[in-house]
N, C-alpha and C. Protein backbone atom coordinates (compact mmCIF):
# COMPACT_ATOMS: atom_id res chain seq x y z
N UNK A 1 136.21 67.18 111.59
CA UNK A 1 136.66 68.55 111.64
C UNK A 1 135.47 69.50 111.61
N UNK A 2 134.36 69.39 110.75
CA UNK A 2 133.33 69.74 110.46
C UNK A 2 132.30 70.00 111.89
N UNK A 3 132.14 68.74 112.72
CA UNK A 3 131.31 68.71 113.71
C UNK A 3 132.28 69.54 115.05
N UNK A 4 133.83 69.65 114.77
CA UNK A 4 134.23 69.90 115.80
C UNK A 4 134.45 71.77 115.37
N UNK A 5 134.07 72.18 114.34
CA UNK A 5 133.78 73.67 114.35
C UNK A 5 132.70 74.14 114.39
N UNK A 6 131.81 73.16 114.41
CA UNK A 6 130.14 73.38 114.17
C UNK A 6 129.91 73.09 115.58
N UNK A 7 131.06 72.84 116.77
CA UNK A 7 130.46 72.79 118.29
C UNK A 7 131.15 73.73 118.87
N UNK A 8 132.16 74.42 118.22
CA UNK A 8 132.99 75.82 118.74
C UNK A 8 132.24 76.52 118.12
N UNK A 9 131.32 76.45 117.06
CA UNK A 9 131.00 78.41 117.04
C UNK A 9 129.42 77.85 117.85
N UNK A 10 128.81 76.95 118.28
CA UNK A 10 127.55 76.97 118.88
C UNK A 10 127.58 77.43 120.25
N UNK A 11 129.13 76.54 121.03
CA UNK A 11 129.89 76.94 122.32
C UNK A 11 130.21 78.91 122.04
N UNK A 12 130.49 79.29 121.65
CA UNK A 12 130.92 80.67 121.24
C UNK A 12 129.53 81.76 121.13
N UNK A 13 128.28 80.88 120.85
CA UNK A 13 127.45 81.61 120.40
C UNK A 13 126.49 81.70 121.88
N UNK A 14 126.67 80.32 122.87
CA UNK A 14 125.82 80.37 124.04
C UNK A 14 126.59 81.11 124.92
N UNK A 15 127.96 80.81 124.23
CA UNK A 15 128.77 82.13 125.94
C UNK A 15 128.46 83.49 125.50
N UNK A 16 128.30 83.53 124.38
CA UNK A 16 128.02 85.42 124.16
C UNK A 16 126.36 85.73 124.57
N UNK A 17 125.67 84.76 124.81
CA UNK A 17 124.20 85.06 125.12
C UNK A 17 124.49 84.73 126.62
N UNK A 18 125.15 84.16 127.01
CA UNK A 18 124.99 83.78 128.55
C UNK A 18 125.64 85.20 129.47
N UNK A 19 127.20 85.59 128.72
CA UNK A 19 127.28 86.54 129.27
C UNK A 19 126.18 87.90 129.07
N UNK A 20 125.51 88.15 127.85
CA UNK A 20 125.08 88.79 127.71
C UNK A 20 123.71 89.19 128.71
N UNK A 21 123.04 88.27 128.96
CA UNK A 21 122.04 87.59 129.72
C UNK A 21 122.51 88.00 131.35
N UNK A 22 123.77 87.54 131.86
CA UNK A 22 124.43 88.05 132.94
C UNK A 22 124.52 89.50 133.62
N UNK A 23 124.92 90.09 132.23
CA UNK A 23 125.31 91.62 132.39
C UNK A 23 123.84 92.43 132.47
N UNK A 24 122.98 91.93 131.34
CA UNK A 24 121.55 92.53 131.58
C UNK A 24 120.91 92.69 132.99
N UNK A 25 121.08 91.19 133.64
CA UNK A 25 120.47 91.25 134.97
C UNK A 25 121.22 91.72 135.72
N UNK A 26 122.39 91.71 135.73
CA UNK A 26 123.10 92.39 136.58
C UNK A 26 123.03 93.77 136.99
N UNK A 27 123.08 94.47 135.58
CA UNK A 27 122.86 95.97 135.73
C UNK A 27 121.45 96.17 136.22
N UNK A 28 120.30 95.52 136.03
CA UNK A 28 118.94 95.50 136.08
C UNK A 28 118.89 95.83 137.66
N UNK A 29 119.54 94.67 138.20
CA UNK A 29 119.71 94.70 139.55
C UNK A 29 120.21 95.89 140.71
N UNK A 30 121.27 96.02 139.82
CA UNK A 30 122.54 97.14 140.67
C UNK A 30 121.48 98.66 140.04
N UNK A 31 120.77 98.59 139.07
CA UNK A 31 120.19 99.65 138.78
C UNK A 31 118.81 99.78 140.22
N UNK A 32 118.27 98.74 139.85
CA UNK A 32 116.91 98.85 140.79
C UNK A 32 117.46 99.05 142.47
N UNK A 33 118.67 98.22 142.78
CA UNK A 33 118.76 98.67 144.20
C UNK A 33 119.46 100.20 144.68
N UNK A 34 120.02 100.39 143.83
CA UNK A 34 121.08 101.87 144.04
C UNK A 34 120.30 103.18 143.22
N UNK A 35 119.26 102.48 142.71
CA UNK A 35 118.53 103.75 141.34
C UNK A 35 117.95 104.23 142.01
N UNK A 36 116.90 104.48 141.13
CA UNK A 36 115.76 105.88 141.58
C UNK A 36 115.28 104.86 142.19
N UNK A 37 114.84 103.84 142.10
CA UNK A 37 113.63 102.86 142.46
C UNK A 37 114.30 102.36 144.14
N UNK A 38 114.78 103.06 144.64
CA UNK A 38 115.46 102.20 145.74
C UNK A 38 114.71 102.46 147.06
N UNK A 39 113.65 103.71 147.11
CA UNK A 39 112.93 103.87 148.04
C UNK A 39 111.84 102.59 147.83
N UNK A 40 111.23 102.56 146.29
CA UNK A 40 110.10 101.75 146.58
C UNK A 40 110.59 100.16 146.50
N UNK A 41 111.49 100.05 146.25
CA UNK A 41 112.37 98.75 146.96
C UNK A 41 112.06 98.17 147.62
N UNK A 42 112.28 98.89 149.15
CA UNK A 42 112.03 98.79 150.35
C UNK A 42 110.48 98.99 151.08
N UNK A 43 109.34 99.33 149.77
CA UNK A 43 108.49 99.64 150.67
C UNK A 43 107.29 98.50 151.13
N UNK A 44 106.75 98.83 151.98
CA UNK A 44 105.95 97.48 152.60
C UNK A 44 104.97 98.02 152.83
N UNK A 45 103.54 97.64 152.05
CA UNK A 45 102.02 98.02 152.19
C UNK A 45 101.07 96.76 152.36
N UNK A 46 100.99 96.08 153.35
CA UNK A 46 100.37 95.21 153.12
C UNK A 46 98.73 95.19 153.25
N UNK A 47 97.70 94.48 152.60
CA UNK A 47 96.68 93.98 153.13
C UNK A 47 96.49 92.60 153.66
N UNK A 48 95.58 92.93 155.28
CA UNK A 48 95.19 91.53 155.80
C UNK A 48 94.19 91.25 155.94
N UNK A 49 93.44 90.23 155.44
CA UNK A 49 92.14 89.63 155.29
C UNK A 49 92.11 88.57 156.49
N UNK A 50 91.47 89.15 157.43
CA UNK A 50 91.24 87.57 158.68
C UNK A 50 89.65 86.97 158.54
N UNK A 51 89.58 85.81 158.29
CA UNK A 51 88.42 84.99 158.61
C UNK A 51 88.49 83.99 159.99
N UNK A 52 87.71 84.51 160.95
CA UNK A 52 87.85 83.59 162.00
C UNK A 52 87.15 82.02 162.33
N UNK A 53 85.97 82.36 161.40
CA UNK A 53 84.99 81.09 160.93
C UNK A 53 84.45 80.90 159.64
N UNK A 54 83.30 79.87 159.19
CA UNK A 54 82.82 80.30 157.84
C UNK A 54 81.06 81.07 158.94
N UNK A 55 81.15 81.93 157.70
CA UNK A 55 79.91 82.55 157.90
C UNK A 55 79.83 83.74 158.98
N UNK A 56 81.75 84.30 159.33
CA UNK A 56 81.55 85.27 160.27
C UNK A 56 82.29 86.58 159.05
N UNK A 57 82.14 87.83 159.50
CA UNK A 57 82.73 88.59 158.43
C UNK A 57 83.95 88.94 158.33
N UNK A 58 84.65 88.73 157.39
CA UNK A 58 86.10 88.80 157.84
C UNK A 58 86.40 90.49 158.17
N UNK A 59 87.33 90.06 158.74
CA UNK A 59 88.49 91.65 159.40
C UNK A 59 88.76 92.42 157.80
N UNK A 60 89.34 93.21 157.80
CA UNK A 60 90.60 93.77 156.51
C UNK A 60 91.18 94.82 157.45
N UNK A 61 92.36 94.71 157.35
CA UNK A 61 93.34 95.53 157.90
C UNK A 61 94.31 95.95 156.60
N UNK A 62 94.85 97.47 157.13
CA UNK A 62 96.11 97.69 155.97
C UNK A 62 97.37 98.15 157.29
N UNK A 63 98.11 97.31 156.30
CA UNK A 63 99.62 97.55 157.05
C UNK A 63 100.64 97.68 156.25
N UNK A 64 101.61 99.36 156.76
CA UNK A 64 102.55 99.79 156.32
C UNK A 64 103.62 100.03 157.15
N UNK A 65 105.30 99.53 156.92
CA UNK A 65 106.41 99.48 157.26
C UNK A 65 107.06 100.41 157.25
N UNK A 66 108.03 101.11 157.83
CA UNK A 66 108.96 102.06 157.76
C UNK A 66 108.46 103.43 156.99
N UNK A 67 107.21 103.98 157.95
CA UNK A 67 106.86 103.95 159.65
C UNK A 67 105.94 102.82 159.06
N UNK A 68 105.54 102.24 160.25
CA UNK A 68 104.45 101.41 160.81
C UNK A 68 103.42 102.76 160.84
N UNK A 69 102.46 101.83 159.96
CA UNK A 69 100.87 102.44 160.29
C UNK A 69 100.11 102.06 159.39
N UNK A 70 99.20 102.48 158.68
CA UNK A 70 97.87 101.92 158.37
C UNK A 70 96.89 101.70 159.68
N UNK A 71 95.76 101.17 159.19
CA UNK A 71 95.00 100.79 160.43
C UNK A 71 94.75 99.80 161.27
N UNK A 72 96.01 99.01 160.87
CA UNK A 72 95.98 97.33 161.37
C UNK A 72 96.31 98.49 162.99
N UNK A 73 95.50 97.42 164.23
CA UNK A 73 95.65 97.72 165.73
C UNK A 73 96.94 97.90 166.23
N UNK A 74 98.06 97.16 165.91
CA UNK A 74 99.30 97.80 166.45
C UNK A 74 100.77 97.26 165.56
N UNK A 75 100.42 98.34 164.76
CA UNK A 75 101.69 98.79 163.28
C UNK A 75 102.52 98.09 163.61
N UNK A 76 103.44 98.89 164.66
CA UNK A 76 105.01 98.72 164.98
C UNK A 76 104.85 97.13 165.34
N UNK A 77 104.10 96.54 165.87
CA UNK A 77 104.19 95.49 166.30
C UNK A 77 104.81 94.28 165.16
N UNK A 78 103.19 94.70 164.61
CA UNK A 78 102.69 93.24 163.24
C UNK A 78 104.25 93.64 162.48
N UNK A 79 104.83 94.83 162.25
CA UNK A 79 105.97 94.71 160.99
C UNK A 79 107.10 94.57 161.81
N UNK A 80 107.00 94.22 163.53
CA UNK A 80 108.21 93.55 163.99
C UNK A 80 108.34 92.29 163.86
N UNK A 81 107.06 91.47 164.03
CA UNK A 81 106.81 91.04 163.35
C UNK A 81 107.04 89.55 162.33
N UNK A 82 106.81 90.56 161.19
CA UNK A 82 106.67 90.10 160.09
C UNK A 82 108.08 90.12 159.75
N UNK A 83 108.77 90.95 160.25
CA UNK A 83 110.39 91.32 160.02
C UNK A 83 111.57 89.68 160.82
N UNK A 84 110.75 89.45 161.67
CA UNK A 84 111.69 88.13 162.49
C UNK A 84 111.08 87.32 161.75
N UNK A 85 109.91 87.18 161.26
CA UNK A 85 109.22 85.66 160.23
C UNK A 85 110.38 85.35 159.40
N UNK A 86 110.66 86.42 158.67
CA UNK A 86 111.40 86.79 157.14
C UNK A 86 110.36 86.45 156.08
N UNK A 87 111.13 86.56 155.14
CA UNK A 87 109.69 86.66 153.66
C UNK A 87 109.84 85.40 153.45
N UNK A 88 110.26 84.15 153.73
CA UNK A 88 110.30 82.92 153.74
C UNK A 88 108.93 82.51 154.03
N UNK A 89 108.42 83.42 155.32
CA UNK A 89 106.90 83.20 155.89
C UNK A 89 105.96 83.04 154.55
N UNK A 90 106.23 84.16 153.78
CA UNK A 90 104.93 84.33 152.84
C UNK A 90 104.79 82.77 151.81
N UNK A 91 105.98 82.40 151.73
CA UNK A 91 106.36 80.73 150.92
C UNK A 91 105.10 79.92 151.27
N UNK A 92 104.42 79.29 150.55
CA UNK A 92 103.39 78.33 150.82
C UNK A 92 104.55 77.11 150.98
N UNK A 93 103.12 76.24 151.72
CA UNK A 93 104.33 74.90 152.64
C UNK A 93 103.89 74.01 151.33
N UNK A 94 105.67 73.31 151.08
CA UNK A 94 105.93 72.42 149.85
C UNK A 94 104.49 71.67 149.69
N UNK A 95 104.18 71.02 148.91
CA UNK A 95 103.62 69.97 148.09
C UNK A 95 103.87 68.32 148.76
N UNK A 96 105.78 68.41 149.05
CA UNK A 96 106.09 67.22 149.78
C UNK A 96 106.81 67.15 150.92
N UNK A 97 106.25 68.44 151.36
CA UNK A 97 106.31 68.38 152.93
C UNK A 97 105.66 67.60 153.97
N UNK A 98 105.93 67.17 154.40
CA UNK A 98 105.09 66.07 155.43
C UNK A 98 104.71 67.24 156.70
N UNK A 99 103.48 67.03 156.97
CA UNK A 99 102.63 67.88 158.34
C UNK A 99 101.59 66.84 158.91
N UNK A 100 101.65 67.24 160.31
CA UNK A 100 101.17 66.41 161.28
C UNK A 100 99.74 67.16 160.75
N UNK A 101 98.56 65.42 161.01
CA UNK A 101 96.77 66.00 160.70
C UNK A 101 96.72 66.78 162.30
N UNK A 102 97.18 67.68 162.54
CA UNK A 102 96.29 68.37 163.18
C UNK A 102 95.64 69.82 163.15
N UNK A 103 94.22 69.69 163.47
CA UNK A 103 93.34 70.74 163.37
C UNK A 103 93.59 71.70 164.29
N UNK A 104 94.16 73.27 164.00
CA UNK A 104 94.23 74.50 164.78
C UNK A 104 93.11 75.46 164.85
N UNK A 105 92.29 74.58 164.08
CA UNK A 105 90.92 76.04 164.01
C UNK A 105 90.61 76.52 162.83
N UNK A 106 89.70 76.67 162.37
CA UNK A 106 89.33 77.42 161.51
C UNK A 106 89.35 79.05 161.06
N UNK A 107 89.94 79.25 161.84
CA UNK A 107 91.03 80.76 161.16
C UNK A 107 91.52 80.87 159.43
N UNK A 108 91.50 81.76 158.96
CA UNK A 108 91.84 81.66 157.52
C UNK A 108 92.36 83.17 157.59
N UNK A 109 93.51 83.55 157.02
CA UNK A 109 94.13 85.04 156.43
C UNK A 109 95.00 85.12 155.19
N UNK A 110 94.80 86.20 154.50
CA UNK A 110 95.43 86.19 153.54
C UNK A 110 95.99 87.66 153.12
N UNK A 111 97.55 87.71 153.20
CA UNK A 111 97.79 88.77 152.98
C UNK A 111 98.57 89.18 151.47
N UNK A 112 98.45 90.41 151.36
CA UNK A 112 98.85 90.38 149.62
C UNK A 112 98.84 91.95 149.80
N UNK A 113 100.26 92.40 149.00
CA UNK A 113 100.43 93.61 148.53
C UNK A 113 102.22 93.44 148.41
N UNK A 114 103.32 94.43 148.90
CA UNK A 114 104.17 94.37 148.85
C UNK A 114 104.97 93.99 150.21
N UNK A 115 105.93 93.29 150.45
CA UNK A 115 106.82 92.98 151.55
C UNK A 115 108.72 93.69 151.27
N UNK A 116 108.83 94.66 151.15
CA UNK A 116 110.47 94.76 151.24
C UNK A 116 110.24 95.38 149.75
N UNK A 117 109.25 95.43 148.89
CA UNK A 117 109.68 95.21 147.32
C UNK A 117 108.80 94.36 147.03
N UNK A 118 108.98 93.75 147.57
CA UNK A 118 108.56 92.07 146.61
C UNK A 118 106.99 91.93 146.90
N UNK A 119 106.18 91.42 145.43
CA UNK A 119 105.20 90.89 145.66
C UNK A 119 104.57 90.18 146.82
N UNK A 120 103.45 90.05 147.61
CA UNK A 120 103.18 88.98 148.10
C UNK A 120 101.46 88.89 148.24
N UNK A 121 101.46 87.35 147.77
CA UNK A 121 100.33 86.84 147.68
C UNK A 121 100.04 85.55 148.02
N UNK A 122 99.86 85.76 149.91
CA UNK A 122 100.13 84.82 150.59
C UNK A 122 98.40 84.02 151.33
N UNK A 123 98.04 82.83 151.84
CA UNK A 123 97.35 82.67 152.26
C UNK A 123 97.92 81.49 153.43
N UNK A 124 97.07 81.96 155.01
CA UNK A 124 97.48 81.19 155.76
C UNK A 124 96.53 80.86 156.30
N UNK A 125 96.13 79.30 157.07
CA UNK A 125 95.57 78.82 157.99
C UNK A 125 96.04 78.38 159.27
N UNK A 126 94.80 77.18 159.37
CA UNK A 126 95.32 76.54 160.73
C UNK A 126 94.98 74.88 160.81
N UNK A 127 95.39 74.71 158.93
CA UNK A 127 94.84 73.29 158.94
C UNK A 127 95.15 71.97 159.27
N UNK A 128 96.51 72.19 159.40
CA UNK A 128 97.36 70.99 159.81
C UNK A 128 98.37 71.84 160.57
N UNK A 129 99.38 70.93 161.03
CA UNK A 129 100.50 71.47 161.44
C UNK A 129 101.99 71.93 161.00
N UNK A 130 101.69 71.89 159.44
CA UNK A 130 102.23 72.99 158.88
C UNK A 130 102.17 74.24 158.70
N UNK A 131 100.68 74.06 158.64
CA UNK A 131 100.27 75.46 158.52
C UNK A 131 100.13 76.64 159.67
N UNK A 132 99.53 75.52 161.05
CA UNK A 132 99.42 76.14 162.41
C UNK A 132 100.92 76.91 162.64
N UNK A 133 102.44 76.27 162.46
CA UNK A 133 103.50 77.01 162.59
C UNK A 133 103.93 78.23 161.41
N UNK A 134 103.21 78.14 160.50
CA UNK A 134 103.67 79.27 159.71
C UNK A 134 102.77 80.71 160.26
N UNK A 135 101.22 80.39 160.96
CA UNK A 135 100.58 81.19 161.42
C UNK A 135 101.16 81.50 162.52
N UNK A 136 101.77 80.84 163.40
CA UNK A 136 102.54 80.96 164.52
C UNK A 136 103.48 82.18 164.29
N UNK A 137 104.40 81.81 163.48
CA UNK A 137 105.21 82.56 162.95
C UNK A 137 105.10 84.10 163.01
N UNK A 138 104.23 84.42 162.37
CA UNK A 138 103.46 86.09 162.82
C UNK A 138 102.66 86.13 163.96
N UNK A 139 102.22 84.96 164.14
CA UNK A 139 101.19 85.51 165.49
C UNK A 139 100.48 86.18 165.52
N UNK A 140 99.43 85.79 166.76
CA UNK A 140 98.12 87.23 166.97
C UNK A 140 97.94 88.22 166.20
N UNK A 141 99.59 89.20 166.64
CA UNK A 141 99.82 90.35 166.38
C UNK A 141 99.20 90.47 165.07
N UNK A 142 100.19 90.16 164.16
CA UNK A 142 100.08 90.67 162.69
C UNK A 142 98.67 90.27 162.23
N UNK A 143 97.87 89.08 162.59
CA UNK A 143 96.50 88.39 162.74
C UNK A 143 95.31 89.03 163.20
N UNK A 144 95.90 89.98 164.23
CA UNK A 144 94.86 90.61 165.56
C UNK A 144 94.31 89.60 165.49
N UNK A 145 94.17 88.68 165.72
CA UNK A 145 93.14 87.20 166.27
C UNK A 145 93.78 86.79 167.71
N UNK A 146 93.29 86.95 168.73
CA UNK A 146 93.50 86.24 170.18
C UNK A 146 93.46 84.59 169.91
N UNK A 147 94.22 83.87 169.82
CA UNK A 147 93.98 82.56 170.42
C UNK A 147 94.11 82.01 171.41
N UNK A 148 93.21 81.01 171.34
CA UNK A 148 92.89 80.18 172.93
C UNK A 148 93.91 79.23 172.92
């Protein structure tokens, strides 16, 4: 009797933290998207760091969304973009993902600031063929790198 009231008030005590826990984020949420904060929500400032070799100097570009501009070469483009990638792009490739050894070049970029809201602190190559399709993914554009 003992163990079976001593597992109803523990049951009683995790649903009042679970809902509680629920409602916090919830409102947190419905606050940040509908609140004051709902412009910078949405806003997108990125920096891009291109290395095309070792020992050449890298690029830095800044790129901003809705408008497009900064001084990356063509705004509207790179945040069209970056907009069909989705923010999935910025995801580093799993741990146990399997990628074909092939070499795309020694290209290196790394972009980091905000996407939509959200953090990002991304780095891409061209070291295998995981990586060559995630660079794919944005392309040139967002890169300004021509490839052969």
């Amino acid at each position: 009797m003992r163990r079976s009231l001593l597992a109803l008030v523990a049951l009683a005590a995790l649903t009042g933290c679970g809902s509680g826990d629920g409602s916090d984020g919830g409102s947190d949420a419905a606050g940040g998207g509908a609140g004051t904060g709902a412009a910078d929500d949405a806003a997108t400032s990125l920096t891009i760091v291109v290395t095309l070799d070792e020992g050449v100097e890298p690029k830095t570009y800044t790129l901003t969304c809705d408008p497009a501009g900064g001084d990356h070469p063509q705004p509207e483009q790179a945040c069209d973009a970056i907009a069909a990638a989705g923010t999935e792009v910025f995801e580093p490739v799993g741990a146990d993902q399997a990628c074909t050894e092939i070499f795309g070049g020694p290209q290196v970029a790394t972009v980091t600031g905000t996407y939509d809201g959200s953090d990002v602190d991304a780095t891409f190559s061209r070291q295998d063929g995981c990586e060559i399709d995630r660079w794919e993914k944005l392309g040139a554009t967002v890169f300004a790198v021509p490839l052969q």
